[in-house]
C-alpha atoms as a PDB file:
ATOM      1  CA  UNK A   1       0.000   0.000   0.000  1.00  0.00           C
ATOM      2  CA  UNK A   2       1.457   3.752  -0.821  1.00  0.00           C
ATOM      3  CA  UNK A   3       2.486   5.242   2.229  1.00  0.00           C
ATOM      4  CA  UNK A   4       1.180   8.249   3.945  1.00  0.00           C
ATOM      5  CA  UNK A   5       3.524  10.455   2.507  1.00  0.00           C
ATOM      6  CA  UNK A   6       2.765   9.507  -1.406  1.00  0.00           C
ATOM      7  CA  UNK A   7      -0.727   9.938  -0.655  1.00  0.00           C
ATOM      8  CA  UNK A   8      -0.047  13.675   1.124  1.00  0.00           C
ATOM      9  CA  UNK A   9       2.566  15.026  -1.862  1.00  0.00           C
ATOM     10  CA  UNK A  10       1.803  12.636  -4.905  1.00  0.00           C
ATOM     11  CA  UNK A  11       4.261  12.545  -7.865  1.00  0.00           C
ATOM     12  CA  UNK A  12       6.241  15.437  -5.785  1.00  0.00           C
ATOM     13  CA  UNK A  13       7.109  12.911  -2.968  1.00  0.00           C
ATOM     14  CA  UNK A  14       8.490  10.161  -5.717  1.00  0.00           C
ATOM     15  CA  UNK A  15      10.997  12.019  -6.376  1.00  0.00           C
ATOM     16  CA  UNK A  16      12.579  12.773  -3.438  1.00  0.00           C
ATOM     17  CA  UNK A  17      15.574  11.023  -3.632  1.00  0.00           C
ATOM     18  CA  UNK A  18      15.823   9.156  -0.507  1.00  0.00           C
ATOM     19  CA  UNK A  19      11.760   9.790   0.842  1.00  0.00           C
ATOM     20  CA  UNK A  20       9.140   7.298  -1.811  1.00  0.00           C
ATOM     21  CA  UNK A  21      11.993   5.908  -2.973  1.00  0.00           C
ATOM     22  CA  UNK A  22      12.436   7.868  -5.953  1.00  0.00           C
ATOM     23  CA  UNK A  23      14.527   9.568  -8.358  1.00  0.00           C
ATOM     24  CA  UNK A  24      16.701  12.526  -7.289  1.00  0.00           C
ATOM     25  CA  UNK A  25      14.903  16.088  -7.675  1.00  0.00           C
ATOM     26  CA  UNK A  26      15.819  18.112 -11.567  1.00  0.00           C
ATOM     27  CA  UNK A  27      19.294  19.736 -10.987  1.00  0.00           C
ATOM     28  CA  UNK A  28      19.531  23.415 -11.346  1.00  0.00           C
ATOM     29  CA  UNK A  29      20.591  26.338  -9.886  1.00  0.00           C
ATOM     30  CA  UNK A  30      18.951  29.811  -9.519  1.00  0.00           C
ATOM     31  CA  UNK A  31      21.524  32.016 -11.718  1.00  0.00           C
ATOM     32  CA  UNK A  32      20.850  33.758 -14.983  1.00  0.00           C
ATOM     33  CA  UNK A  33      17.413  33.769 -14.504  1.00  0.00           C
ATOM     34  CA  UNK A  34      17.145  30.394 -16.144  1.00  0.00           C
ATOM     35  CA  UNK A  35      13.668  28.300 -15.766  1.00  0.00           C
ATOM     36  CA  UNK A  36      13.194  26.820 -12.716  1.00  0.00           C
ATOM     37  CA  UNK A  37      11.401  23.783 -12.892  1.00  0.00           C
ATOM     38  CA  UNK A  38       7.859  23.456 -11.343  1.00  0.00           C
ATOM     39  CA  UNK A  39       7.887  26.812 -10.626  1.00  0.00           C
ATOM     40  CA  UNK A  40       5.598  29.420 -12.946  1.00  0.00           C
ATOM     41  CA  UNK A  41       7.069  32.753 -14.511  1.00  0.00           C
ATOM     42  CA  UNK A  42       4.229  34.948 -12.648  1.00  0.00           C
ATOM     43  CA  UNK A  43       5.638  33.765  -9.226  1.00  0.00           C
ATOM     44  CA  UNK A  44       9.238  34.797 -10.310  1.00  0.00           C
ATOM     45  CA  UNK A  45      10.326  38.394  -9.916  1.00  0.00           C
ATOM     46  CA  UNK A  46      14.022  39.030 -11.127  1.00  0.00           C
ATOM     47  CA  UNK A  47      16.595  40.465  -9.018  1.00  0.00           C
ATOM     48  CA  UNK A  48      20.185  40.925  -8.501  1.00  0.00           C
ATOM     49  CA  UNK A  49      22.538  40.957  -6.488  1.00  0.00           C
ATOM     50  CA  UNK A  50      26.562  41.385  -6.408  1.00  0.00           C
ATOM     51  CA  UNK A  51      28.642  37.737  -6.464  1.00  0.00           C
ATOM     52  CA  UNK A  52      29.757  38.115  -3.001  1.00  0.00           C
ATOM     53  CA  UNK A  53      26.938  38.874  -1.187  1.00  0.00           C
ATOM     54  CA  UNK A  54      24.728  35.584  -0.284  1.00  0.00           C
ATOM     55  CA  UNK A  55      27.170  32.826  -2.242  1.00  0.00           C
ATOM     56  CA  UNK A  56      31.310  33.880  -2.032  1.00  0.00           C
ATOM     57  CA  UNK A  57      32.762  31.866   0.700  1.00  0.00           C
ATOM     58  CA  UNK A  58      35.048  35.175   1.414  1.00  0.00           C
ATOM     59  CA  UNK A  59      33.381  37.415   3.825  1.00  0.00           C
ATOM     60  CA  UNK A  60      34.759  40.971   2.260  1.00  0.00           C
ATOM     61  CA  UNK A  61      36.470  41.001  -1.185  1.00  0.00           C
ATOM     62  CA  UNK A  62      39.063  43.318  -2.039  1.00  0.00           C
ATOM     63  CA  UNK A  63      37.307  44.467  -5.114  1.00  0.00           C
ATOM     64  CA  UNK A  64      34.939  47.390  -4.724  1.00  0.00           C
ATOM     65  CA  UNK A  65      30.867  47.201  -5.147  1.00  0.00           C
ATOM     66  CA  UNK A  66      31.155  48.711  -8.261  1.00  0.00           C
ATOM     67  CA  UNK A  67      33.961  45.979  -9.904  1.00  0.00           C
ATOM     68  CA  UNK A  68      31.949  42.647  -8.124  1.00  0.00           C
ATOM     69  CA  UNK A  69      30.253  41.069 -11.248  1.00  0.00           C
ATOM     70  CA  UNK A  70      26.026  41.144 -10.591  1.00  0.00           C
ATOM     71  CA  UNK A  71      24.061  38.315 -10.306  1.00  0.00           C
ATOM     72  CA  UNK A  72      20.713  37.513 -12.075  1.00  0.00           C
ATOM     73  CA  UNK A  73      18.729  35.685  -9.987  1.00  0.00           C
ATOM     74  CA  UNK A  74      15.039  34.979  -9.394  1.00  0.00           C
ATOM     75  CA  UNK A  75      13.280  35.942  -6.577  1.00  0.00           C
ATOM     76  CA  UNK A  76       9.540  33.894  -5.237  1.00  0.00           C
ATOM     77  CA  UNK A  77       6.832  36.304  -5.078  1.00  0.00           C
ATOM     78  CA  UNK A  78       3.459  35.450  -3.237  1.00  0.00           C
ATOM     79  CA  UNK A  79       0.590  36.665  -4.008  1.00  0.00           C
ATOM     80  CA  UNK A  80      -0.797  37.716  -1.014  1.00  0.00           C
ATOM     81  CA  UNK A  81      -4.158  39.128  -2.102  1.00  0.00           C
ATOM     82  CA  UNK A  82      -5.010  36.501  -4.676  1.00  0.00           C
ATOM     83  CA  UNK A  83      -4.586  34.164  -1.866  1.00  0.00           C
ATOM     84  CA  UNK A  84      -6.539  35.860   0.667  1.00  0.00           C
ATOM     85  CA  UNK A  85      -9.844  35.847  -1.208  1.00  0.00           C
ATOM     86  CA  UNK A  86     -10.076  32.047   0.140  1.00  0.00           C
ATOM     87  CA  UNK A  87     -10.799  31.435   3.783  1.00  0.00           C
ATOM     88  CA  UNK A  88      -7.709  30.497   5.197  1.00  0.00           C
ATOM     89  CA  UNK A  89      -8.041  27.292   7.912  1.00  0.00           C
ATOM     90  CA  UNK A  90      -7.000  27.458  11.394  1.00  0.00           C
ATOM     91  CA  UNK A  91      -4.247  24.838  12.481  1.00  0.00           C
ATOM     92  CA  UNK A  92      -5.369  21.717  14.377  1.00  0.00           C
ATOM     93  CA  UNK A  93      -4.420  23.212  17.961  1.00  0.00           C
ATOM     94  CA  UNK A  94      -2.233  26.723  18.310  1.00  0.00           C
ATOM     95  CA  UNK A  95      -1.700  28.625  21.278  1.00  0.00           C
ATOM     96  CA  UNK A  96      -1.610  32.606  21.251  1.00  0.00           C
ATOM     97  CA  UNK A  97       0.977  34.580  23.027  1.00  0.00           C
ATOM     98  CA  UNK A  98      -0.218  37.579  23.953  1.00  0.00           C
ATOM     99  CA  UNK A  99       2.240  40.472  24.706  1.00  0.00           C
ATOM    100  CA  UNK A 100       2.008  44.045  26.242  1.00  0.00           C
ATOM    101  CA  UNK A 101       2.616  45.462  22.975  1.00  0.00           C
ATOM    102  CA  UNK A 102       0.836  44.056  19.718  1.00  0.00           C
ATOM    103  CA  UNK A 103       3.629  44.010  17.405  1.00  0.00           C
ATOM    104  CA  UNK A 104       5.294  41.296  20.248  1.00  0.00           C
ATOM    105  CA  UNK A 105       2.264  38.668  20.359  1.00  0.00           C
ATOM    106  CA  UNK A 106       3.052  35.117  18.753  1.00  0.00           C
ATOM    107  CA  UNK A 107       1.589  32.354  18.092  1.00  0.00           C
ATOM    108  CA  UNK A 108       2.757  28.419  18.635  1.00  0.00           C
ATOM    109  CA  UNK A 109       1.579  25.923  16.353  1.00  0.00           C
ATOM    110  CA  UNK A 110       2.427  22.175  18.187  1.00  0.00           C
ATOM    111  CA  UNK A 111       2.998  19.384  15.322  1.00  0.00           C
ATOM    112  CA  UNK A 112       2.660  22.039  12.660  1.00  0.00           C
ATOM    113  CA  UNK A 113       4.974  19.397  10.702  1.00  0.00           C
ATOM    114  CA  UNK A 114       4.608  15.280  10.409  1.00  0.00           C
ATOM    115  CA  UNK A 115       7.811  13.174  10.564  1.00  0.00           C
ATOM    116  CA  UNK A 116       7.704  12.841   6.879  1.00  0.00           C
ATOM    117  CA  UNK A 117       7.186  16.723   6.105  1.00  0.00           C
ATOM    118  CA  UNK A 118      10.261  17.494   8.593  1.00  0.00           C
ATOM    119  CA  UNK A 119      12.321  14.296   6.718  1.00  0.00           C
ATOM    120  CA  UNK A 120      11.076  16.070   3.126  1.00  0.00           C
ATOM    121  CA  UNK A 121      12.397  19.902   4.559  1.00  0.00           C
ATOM    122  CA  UNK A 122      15.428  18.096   5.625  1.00  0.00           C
ATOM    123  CA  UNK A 123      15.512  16.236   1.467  1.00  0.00           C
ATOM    124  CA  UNK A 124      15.211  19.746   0.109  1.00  0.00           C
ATOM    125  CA  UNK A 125      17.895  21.211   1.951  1.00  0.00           C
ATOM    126  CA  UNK A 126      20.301  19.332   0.209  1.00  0.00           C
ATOM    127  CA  UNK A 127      19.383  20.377  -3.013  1.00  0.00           C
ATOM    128  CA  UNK A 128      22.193  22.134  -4.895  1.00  0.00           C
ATOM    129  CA  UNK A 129      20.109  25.694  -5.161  1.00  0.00           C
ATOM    130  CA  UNK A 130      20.100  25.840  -1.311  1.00  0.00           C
ATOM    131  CA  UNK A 131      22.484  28.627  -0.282  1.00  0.00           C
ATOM    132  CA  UNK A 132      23.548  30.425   2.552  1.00  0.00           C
ATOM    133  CA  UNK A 133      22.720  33.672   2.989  1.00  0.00           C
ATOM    134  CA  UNK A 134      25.814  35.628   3.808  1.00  0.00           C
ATOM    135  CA  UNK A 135      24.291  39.292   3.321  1.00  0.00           C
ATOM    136  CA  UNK A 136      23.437  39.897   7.031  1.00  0.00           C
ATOM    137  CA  UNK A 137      24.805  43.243   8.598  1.00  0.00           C
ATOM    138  CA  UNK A 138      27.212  43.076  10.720  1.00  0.00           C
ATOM    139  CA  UNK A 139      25.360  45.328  13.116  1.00  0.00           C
ATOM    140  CA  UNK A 140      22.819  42.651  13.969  1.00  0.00           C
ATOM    141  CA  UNK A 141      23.218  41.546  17.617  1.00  0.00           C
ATOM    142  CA  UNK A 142      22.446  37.929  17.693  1.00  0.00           C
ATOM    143  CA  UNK A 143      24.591  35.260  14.719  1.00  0.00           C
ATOM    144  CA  UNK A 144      22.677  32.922  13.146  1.00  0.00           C
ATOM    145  CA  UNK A 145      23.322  30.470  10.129  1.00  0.00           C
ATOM    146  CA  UNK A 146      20.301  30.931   7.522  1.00  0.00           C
ATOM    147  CA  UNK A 147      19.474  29.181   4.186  1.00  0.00           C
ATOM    148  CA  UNK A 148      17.629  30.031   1.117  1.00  0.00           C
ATOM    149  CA  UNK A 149      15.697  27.184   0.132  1.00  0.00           C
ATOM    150  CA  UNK A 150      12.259  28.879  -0.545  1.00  0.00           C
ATOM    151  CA  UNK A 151      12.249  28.111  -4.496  1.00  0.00           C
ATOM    152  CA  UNK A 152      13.144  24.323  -4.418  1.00  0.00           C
ATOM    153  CA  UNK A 153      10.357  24.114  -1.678  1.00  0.00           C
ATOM    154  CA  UNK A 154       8.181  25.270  -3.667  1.00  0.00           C
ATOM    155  CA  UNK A 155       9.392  23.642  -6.497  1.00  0.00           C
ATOM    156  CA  UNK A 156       9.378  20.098  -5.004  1.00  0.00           C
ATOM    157  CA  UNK A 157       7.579  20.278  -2.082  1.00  0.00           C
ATOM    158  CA  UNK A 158       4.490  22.761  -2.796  1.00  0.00           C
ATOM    159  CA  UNK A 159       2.276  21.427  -0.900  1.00  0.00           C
ATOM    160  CA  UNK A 160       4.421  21.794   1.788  1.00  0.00           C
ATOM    161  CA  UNK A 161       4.744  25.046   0.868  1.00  0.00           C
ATOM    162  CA  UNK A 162       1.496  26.246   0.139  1.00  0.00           C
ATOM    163  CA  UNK A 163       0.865  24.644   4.018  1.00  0.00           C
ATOM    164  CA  UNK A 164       3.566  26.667   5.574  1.00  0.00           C
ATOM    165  CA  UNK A 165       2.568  29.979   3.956  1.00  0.00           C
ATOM    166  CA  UNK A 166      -1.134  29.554   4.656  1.00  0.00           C
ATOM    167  CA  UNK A 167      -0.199  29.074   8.544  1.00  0.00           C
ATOM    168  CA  UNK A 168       2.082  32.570   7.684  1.00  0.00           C
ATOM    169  CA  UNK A 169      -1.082  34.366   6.508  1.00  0.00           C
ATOM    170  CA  UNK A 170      -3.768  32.388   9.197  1.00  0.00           C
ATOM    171  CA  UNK A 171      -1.384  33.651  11.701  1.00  0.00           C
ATOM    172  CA  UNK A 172      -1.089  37.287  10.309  1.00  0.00           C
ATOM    173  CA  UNK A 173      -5.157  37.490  10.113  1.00  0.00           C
ATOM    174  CA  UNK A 174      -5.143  36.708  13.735  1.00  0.00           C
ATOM    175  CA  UNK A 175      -2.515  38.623  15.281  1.00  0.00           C
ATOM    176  CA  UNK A 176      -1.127  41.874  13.082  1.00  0.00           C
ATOM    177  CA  UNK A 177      -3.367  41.937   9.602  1.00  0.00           C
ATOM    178  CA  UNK A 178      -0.376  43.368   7.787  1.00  0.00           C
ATOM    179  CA  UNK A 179      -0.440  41.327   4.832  1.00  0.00           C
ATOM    180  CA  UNK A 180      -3.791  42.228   2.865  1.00  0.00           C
ATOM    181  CA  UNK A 181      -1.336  46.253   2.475  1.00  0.00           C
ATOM    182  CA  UNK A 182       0.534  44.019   0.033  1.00  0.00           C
ATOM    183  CA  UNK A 183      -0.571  42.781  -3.520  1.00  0.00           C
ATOM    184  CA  UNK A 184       3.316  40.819  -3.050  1.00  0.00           C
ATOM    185  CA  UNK A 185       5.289  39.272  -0.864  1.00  0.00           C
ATOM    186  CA  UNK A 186       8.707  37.623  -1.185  1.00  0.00           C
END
């Protein structure tokens, strides 16, 4: 019998390389704005950015801004008020957080994920257009490692996706309503 995960992501899940048993995910890499597969034009927006800043493994290059060759790369756009004319749906069980000032409250969201969502986030890490972002200021006051791996989640995993973002925006109706401002977000 398929298992629970083939049901939940369909072809996406067979080919995973080591979840369903499948066939590794299509290779690419998000440079020169080339196609990105599973992924359609009108939720790409192009941008650019110099070599060094999210992929050189040298924190400051000796060559100025202005010398560093740019980048073409594609950027994931949401469209937040397309999505928000359907009723978003609460989470099994959350708990709200509640804060002296608004812009603090939170929400917690207790087995958000299954086992085989967390292994298929774990599958899509490894894919080769996951990079670190290395553009952080150095101003910040906390250090933290960060990845971009939104566009081969949604590539390969959009339900997954599409279930993380709707918790985004069911969370955002519920505690700060910012998002309906935006027509996009990325």
């Amino acid at each position: 019998t398929p298992s629970h995960m083939s049901l939940a992501y369909g072809a996406m899940a067979t080919q995973c390389p080591s979840v369903g048993g499948g066939e590794a995910w299509p290779q690419w890499q998000n440079r020169d704005l080339a196609p990105i597969p599973g992924i359609e034009n009108e939720s790409l927006s192009e941008d650019s950015s110099s070599e060094g800043s999210s992929t050189s493994s040298r924190p400051h290059s000796s060559r100025s801004n202005a010398a560093k060759k740019r980048v073409r790369k594609w950027r994931l756009k949401f469209a937040v008020k397309k999505r928000l004319r359907r009723e978003l749906m609460p989470p099994r069980q959350h708990q709200l957080h509640r804060a002296p000032r608004k812009r603090r409250n939170f929400l917690v969201v207790p087995q958000l994920l299954s086992q085989e969502e967390i292994r298929l986030l774990h599958e899509l890490w490894r894919h080769p257009s996951v990079e670190e972002i290395k553009d952080r200021k150095k101003t910040l006051q906390y250090r933290h490692v960060a990845y971009r791996m939104e566009l081969p989640l949604r590539a390969h995993g959009h339900e997954l996706y599409m279930k993380l973002i709707d918790t985004m925006a069911w969370a955002d109706a519920i505690l700060w309503q910012k998002l309906p401002r935006n027509e996009f977000a990325y």
